[in-house]
C-alpha atoms as a PDB file:
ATOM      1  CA  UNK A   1       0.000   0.000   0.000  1.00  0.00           C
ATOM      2  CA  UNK A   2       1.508   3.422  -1.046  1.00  0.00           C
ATOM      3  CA  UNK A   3       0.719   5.850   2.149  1.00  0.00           C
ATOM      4  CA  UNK A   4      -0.450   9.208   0.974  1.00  0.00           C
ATOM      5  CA  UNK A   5       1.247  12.225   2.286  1.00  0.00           C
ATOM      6  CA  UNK A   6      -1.623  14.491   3.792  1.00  0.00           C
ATOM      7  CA  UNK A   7      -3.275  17.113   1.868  1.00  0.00           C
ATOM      8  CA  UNK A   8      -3.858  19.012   5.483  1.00  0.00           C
ATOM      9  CA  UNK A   9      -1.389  22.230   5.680  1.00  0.00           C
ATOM     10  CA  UNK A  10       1.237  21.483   8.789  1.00  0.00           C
ATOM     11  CA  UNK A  11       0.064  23.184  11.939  1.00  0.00           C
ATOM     12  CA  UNK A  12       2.876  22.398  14.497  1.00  0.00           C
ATOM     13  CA  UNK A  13       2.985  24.175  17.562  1.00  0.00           C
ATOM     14  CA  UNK A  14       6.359  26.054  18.953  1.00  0.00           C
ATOM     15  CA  UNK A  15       5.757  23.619  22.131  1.00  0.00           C
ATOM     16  CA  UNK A  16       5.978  20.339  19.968  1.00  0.00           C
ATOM     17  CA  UNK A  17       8.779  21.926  18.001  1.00  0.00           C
ATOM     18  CA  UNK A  18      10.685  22.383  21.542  1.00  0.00           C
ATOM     19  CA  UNK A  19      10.080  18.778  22.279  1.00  0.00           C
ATOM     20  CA  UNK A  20      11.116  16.999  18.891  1.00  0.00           C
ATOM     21  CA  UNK A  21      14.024  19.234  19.265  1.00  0.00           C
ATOM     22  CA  UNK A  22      15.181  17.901  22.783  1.00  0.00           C
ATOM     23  CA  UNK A  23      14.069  14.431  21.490  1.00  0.00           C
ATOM     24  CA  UNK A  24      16.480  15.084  18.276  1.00  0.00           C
ATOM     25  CA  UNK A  25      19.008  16.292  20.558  1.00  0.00           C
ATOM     26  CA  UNK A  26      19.598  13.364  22.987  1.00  0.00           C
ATOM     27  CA  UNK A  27      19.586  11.537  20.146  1.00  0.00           C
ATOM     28  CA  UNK A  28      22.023  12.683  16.994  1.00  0.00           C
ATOM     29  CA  UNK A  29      24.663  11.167  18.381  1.00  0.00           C
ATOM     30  CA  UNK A  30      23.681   7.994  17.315  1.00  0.00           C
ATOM     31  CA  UNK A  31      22.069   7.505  13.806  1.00  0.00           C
ATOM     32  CA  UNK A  32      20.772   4.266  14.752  1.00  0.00           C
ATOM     33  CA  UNK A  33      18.124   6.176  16.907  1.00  0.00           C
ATOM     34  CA  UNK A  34      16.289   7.360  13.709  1.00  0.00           C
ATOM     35  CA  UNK A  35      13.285   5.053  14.478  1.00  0.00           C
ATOM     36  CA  UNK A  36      13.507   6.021  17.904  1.00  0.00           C
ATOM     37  CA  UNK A  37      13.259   9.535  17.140  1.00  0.00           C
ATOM     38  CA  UNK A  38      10.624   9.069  14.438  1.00  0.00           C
ATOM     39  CA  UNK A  39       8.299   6.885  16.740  1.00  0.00           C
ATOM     40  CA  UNK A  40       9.189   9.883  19.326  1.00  0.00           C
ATOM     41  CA  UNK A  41       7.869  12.814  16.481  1.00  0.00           C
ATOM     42  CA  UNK A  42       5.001  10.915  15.827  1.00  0.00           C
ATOM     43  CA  UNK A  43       3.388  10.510  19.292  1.00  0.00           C
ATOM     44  CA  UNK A  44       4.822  14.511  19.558  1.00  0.00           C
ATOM     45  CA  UNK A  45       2.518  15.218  16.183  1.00  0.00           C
ATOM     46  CA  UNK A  46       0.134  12.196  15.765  1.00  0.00           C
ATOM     47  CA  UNK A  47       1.781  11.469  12.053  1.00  0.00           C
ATOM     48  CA  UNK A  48       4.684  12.737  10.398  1.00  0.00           C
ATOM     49  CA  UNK A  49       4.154  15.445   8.135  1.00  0.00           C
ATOM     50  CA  UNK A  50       6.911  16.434   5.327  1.00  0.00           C
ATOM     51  CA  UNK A  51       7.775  19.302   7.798  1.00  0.00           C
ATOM     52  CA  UNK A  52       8.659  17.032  10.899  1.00  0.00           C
ATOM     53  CA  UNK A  53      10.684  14.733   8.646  1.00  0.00           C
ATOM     54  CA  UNK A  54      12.708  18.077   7.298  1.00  0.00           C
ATOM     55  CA  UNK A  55      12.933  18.854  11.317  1.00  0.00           C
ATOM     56  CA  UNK A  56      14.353  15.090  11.974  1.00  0.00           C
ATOM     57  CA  UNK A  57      16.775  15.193   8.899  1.00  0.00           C
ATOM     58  CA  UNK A  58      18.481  18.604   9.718  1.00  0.00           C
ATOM     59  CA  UNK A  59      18.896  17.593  13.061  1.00  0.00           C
ATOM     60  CA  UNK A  60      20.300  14.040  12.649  1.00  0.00           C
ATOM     61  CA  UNK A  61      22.307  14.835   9.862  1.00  0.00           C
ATOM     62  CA  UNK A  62      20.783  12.087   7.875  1.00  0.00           C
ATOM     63  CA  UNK A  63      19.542  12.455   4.700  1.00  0.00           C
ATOM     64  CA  UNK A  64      15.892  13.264   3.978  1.00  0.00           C
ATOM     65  CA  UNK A  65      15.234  10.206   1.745  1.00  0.00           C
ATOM     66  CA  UNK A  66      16.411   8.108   4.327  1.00  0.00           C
ATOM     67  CA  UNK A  67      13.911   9.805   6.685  1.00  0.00           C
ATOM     68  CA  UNK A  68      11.085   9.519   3.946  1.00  0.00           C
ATOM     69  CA  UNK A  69      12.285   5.793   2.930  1.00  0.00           C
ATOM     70  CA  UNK A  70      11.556   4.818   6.863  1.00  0.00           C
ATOM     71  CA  UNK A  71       8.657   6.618   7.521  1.00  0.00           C
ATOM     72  CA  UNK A  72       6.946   5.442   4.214  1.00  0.00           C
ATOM     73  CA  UNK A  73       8.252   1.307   4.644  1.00  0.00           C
ATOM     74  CA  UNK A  74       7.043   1.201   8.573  1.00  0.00           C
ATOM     75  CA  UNK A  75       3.560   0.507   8.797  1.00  0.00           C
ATOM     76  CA  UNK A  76       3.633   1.843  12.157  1.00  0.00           C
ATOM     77  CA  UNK A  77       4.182   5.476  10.709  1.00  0.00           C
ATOM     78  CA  UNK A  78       1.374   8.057   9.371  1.00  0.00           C
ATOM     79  CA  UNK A  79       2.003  10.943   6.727  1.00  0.00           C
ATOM     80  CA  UNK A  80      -1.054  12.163   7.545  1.00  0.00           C
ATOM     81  CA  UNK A  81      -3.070  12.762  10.669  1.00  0.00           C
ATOM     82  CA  UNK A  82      -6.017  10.686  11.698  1.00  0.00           C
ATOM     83  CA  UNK A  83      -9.576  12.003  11.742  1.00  0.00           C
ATOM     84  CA  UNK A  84     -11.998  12.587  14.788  1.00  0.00           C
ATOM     85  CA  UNK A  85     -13.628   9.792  13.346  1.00  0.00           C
ATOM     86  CA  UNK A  86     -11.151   6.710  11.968  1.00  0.00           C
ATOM     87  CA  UNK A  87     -12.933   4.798   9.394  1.00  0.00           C
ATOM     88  CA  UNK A  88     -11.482   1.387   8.749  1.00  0.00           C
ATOM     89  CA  UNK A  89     -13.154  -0.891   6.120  1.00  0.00           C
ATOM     90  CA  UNK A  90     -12.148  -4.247   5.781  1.00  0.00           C
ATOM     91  CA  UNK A  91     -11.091  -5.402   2.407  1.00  0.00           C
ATOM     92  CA  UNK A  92     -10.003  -8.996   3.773  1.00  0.00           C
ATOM     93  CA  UNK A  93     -11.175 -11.969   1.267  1.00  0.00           C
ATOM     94  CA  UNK A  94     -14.581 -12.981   3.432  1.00  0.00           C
ATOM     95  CA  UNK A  95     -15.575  -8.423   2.897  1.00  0.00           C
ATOM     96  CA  UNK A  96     -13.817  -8.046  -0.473  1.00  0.00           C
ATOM     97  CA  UNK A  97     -16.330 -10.801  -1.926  1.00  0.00           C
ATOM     98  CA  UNK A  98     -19.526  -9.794  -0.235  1.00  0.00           C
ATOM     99  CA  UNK A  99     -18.893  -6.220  -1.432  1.00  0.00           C
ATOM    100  CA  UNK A 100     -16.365  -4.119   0.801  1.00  0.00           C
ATOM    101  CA  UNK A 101     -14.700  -2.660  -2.502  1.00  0.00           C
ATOM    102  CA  UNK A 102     -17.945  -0.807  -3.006  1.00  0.00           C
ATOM    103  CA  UNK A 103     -18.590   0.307   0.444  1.00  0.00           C
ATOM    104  CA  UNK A 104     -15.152   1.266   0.506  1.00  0.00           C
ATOM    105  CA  UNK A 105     -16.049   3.666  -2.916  1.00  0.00           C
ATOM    106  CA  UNK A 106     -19.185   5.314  -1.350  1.00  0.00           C
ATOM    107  CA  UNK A 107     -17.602   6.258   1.695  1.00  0.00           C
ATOM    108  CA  UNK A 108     -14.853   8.253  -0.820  1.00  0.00           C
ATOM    109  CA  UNK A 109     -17.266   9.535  -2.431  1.00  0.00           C
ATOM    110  CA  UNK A 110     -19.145  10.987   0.353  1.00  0.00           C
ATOM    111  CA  UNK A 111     -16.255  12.696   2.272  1.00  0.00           C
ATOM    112  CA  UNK A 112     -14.247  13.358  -0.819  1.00  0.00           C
ATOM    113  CA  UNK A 113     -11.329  11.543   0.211  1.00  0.00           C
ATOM    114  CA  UNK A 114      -9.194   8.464  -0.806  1.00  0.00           C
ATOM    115  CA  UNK A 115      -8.022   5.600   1.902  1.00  0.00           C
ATOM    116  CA  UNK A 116      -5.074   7.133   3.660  1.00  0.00           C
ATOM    117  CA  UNK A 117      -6.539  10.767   3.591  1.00  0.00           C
ATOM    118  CA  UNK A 118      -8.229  12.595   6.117  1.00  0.00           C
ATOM    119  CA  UNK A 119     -10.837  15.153   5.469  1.00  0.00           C
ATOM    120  CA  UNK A 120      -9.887  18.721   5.427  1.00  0.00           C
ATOM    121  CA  UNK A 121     -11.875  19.577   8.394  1.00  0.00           C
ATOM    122  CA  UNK A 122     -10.098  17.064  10.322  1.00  0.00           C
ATOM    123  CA  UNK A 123     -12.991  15.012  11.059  1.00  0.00           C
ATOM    124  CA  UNK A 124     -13.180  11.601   9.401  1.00  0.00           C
ATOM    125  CA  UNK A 125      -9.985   9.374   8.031  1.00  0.00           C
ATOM    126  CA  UNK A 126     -10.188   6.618   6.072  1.00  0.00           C
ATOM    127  CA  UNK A 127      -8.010   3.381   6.111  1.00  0.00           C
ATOM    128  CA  UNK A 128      -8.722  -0.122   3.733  1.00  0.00           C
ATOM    129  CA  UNK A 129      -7.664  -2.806   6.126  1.00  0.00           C
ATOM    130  CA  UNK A 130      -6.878  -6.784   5.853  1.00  0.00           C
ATOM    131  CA  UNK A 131      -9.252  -7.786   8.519  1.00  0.00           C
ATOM    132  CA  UNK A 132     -11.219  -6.367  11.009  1.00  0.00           C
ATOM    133  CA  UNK A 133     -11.700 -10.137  12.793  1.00  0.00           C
ATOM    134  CA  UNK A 134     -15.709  -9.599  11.823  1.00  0.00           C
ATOM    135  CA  UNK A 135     -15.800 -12.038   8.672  1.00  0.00           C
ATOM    136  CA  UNK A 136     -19.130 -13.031  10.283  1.00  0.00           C
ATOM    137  CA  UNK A 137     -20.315  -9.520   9.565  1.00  0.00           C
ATOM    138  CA  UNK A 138     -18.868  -8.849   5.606  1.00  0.00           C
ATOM    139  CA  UNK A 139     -18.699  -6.709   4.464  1.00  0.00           C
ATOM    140  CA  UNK A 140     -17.592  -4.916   7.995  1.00  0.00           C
ATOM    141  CA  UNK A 141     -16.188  -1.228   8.508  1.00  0.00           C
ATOM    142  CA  UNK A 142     -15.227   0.538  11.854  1.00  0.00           C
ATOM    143  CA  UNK A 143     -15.688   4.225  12.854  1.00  0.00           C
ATOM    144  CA  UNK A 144     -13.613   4.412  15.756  1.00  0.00           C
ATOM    145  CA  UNK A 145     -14.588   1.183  18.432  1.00  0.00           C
ATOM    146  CA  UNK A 146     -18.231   0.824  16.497  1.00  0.00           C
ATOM    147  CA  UNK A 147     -18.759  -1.532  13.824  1.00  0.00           C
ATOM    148  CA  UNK A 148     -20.753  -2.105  11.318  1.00  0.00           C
ATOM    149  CA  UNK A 149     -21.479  -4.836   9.606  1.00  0.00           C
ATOM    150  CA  UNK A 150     -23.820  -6.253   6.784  1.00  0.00           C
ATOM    151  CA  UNK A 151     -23.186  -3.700   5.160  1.00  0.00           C
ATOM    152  CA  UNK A 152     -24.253  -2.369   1.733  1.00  0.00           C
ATOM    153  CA  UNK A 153     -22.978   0.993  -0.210  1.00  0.00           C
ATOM    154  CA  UNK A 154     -26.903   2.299   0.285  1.00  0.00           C
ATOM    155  CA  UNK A 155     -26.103   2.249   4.245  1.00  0.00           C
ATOM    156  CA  UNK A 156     -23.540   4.549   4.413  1.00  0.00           C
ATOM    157  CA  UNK A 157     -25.001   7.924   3.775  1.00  0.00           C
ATOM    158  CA  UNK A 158     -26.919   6.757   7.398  1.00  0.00           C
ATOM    159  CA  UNK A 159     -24.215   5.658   9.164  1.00  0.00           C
ATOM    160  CA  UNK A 160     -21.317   8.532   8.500  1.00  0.00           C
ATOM    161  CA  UNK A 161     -24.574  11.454   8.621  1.00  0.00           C
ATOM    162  CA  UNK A 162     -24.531  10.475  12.951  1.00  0.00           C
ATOM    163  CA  UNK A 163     -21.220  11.818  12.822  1.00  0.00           C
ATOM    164  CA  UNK A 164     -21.751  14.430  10.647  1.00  0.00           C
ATOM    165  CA  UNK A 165     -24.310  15.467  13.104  1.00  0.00           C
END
């Protein structure tokens, strides 16, 4: 899966700045603590945005493709924030075949957003997942801790309009 780099504009404060700088700081001694640093930025931001990976670069004196190449082969590492609301649909084989794909494309449609994204407005963020553990259910999706499964495209409207609300 190719993570998409957020279309969000960066909107660090001074006070996180401070803090990835004494994180990068008691750590560019040692190049080996790049993950450590970047797992250290991301709780810091929530993801890590083009800017923060600049921020970690600079101060580690490590090049910013090596920065980019980490942060974009990790799974554990997000370009771009998460939503209010975290949508997960599960495009595992039991959902995929019962319909998920097409849930999956409504929900896009609706918020104007692709998986990976998050809306402008910060609210909803969308992720296609392997398995949700819900095969019972497919096609399943997730906003948040609820699920929802049984699920056909016509349902969604419904279901993302109570946290539109």
């Amino acid at each position: 899966m190719v993570k998409k780099i957020s279309k969000i504009p960066f909107n660090g404060t001074p006070e996180q700045e401070a803090r990835l700088k004494e994180v990068i700081n008691e750590s560019k001694h040692d190049k080996s603590l790049l993950m450590h640093v970047m797992q250290q930025a991301q709780l810091i931001y929530g993801y890590l945005p083009f800017e923060v990976q600049v921020m970690i670069a600079e101060g580690m004196d490590i090049p910013l493709e090596k920065v980019y190449g980490v942060s974009t082969f990790y799974a554990q590492f997000a370009l771009s924030p998460s939503g209010k609301y975290s949508i997960s649909v599960c495009l595992g084989t039991a959902c995929y075949v019962k319909g998920s794909k097409d849930v999956l494309a409504k929900i896009c449609e609706k918020l104007g957003i692709e998986p990976g994204e998050c809306t402008p407005d910060g609210k909803f963020s969308i992720e296609a997942c392997r398995c949700i553990g819900a095969c019972g259910l497919a096609p399943v999706m997730m906003v948040n801790d609820d699920v929802y499964g049984r699920l056909d495209p016509s349902q969604v409207d419904g279901i993302l309009d109570k946290y539109m609300a």
